[in-house]
C-alpha atoms as a PDB file:
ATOM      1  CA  UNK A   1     103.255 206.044-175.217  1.00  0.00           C
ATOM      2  CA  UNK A   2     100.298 207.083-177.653  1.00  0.00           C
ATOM      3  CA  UNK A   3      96.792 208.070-178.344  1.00  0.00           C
ATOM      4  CA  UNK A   4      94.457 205.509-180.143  1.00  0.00           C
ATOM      5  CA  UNK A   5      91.542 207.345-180.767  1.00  0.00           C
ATOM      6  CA  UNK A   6      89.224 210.568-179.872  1.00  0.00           C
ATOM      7  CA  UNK A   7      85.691 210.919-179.316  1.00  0.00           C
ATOM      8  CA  UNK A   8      83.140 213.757-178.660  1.00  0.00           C
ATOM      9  CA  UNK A   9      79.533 212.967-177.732  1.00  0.00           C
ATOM     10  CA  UNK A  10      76.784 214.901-176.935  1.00  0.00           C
ATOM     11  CA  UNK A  11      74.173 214.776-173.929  1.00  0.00           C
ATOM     12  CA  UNK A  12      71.906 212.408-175.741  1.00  0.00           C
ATOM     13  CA  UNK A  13      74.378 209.884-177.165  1.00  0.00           C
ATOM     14  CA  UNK A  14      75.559 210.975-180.367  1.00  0.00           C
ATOM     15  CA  UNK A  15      78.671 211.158-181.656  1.00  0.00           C
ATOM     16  CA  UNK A  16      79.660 214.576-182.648  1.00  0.00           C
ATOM     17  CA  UNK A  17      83.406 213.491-183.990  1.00  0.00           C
ATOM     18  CA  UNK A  18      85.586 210.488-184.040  1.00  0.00           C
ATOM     19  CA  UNK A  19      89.160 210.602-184.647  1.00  0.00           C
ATOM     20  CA  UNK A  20      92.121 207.941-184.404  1.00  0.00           C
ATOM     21  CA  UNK A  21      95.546 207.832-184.987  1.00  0.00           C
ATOM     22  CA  UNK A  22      97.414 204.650-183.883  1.00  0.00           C
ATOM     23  CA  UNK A  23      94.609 202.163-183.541  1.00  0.00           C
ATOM     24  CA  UNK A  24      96.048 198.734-184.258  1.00  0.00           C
ATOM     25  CA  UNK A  25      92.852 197.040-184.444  1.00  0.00           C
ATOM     26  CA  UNK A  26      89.320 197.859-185.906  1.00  0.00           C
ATOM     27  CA  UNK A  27      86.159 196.922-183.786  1.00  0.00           C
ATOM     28  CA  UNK A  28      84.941 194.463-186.846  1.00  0.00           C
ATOM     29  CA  UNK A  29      81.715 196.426-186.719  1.00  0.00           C
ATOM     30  CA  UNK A  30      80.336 199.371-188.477  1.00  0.00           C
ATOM     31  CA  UNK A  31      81.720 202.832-186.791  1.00  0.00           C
ATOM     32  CA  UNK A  32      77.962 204.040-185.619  1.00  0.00           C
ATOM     33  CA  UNK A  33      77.736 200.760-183.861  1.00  0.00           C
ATOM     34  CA  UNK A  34      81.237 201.414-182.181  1.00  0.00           C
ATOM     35  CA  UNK A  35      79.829 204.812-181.440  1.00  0.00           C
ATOM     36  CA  UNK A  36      76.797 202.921-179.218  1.00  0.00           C
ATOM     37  CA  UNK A  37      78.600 200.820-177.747  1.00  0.00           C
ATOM     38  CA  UNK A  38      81.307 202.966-176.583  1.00  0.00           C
ATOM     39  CA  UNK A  39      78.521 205.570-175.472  1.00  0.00           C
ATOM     40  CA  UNK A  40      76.505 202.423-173.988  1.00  0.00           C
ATOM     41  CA  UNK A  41      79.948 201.679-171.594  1.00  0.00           C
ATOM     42  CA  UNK A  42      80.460 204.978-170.852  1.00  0.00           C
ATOM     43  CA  UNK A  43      76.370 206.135-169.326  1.00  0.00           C
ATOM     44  CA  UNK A  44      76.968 201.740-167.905  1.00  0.00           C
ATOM     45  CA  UNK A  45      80.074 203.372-165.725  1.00  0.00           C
ATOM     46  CA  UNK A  46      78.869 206.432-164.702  1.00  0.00           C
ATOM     47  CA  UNK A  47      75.770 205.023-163.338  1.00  0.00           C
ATOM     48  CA  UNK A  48      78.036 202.003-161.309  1.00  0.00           C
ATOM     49  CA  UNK A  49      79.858 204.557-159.676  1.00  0.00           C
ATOM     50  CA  UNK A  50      77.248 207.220-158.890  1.00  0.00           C
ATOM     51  CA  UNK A  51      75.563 204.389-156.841  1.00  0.00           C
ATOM     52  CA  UNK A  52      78.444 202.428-155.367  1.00  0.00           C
ATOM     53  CA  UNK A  53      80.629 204.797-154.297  1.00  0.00           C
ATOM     54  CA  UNK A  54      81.182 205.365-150.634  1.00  0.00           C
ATOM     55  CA  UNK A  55      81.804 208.958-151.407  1.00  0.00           C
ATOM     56  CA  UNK A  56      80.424 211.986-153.008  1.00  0.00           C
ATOM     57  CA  UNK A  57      81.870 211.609-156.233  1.00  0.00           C
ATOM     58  CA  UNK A  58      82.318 215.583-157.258  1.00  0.00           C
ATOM     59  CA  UNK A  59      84.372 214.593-160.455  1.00  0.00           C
ATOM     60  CA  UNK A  60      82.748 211.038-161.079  1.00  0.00           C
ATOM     61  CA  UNK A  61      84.320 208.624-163.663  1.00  0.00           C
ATOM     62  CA  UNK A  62      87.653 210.079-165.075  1.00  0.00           C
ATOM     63  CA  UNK A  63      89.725 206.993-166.223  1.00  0.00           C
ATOM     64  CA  UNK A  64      89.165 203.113-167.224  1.00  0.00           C
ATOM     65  CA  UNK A  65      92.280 200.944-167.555  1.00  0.00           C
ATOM     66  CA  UNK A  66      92.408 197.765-168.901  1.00  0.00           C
ATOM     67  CA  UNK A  67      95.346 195.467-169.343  1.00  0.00           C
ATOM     68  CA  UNK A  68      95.823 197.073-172.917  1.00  0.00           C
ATOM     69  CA  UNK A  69      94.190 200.632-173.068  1.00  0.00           C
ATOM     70  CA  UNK A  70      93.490 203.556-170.513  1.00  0.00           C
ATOM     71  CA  UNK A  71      90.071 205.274-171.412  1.00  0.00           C
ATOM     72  CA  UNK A  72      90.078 208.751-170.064  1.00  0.00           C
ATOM     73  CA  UNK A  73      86.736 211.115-169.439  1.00  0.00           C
ATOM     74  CA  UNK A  74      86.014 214.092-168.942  1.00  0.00           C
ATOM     75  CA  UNK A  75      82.478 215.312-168.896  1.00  0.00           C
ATOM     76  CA  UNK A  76      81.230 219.390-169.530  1.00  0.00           C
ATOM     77  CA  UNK A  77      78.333 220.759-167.436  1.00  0.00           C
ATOM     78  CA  UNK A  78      76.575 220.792-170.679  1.00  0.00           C
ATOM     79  CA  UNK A  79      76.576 217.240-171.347  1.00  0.00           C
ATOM     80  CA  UNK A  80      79.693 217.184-173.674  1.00  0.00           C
ATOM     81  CA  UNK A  81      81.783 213.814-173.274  1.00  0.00           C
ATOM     82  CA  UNK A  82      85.578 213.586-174.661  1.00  0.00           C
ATOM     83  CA  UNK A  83      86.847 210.034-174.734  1.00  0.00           C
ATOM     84  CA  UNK A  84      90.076 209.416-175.516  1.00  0.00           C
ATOM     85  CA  UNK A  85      91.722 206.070-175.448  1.00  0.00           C
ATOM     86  CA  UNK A  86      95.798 205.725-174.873  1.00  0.00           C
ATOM     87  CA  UNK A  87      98.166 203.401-174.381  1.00  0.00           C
ATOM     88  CA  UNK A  88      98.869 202.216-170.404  1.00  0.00           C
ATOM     89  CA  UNK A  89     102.163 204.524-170.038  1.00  0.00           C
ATOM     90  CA  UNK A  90     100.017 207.755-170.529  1.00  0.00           C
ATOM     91  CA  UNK A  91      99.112 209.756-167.267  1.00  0.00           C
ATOM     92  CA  UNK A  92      95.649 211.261-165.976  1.00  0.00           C
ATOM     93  CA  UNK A  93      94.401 213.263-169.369  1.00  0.00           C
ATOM     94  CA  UNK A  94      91.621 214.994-167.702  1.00  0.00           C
ATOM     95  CA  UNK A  95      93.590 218.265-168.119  1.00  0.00           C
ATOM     96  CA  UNK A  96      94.259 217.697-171.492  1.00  0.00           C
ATOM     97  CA  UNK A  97      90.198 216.866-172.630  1.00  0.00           C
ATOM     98  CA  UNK A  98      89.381 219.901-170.366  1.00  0.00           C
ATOM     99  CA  UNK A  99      91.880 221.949-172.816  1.00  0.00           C
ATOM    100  CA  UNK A 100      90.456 220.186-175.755  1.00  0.00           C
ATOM    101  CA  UNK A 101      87.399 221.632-174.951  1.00  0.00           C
ATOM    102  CA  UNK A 102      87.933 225.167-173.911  1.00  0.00           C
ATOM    103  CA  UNK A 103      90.510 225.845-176.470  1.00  0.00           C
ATOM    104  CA  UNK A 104      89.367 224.145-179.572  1.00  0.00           C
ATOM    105  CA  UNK A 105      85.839 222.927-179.126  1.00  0.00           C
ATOM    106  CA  UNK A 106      84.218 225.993-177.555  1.00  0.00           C
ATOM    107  CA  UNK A 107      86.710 228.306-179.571  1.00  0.00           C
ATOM    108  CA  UNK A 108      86.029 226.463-183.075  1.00  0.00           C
ATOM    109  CA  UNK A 109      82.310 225.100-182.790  1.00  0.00           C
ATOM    110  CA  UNK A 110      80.450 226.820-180.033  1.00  0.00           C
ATOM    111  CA  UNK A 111      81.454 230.296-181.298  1.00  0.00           C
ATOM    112  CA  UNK A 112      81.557 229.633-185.273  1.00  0.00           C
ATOM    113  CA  UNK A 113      78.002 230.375-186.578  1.00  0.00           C
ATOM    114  CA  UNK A 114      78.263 227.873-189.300  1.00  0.00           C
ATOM    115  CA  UNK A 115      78.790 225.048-186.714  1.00  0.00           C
ATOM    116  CA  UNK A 116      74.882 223.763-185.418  1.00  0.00           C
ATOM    117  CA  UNK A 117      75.538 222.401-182.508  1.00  0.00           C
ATOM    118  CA  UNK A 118      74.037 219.108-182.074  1.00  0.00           C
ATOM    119  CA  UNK A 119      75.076 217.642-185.164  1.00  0.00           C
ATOM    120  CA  UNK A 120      78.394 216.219-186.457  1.00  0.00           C
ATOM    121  CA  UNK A 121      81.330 218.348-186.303  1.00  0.00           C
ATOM    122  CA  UNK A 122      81.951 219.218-190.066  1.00  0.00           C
ATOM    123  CA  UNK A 123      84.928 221.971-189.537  1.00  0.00           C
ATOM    124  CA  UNK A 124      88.133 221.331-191.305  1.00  0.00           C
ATOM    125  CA  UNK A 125      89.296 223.704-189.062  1.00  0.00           C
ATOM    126  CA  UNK A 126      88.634 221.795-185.896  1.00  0.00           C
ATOM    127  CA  UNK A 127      89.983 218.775-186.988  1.00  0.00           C
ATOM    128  CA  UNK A 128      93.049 220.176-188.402  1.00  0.00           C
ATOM    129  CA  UNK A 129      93.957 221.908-185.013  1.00  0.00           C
ATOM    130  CA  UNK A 130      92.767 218.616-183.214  1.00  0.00           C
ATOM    131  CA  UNK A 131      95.134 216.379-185.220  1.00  0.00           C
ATOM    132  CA  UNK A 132      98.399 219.020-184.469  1.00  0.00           C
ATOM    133  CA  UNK A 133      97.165 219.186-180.998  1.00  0.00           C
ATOM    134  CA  UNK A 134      96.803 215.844-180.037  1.00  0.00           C
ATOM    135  CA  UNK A 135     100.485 215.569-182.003  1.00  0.00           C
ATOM    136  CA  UNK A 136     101.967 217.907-180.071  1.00  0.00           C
ATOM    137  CA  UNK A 137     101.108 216.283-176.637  1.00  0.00           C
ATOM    138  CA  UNK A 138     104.387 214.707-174.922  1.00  0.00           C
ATOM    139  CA  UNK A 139     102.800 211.522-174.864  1.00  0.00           C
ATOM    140  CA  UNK A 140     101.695 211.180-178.587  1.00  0.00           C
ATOM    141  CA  UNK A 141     103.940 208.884-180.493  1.00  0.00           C
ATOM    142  CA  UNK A 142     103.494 207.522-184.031  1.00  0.00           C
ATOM    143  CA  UNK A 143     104.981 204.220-183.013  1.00  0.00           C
ATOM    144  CA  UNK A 144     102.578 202.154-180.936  1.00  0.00           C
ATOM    145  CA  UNK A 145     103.592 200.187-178.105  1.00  0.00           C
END
């Protein structure tokens, strides 16, 4: 089991911080593009399911598998989106985003004063603690399946 990649958007589409780790294959297009796309998919989702649900979806969209990733989501109330992609073997992650973003987003961006919010993450310090989180989960391997 493994992690591909990481992302962190913002209410209006950008992409506040990208990381990967065992991506096997690059999209073949420039990384802003990737960025639209990947936003594009995700707002393309969320609206599906708000409308053709039969229930009240409280928590709304929190996983996309395909027959070679699993996308998971979780969504802040303030608009923040964490997308990370894994492997198929890798459980529900929506506790783990939710922790990503309480622990090390709010703790490392929101409160630094040197951190506008809004723009692209620029703090070392975030992505160093990222990169030994994401590490450290029991599902992060270097070897991809």
């Amino acid at each position: 089991m493994t992690v591909h990649n990481f992302y962190i958007f913002d209410r209006n589409g950008s992409c506040l911080h990208y990381s990967e780790w065992n991506r096997k294959k690059q999209a073949g297009i420039s990384k802003e593009e990737e960025f639209k796309l990947m936003y594009g998919m995700l707002f393309s989702i969320r609206s599906f399911i708000s409308k053709m649900s039969p229930l009240d979806m409280k928590d709304g969209f929190l996983a996309f598998q395909t027959s070679r990733y699993k996308l998971h989501y979780y969504e802040t109330p303030t608009g923040i989106k964490l997308v990370m992609n894994t492997d198929l073997g890798v459980p529900n992650c929506r506790d783990t985003l939710q922790q990503i973003y309480s622990t090390l987003y709010v703790e490392y961006i929101v409160r630094n004063p040197l951190c506008v919010l809004g723009e692209s993450l620029q703090s070392d310090l975030f992505n160093s603690k990222l990169d030994s989180f994401i590490r450290a989960l029991p599902f992060f391997s270097v070897r991809a399946a």
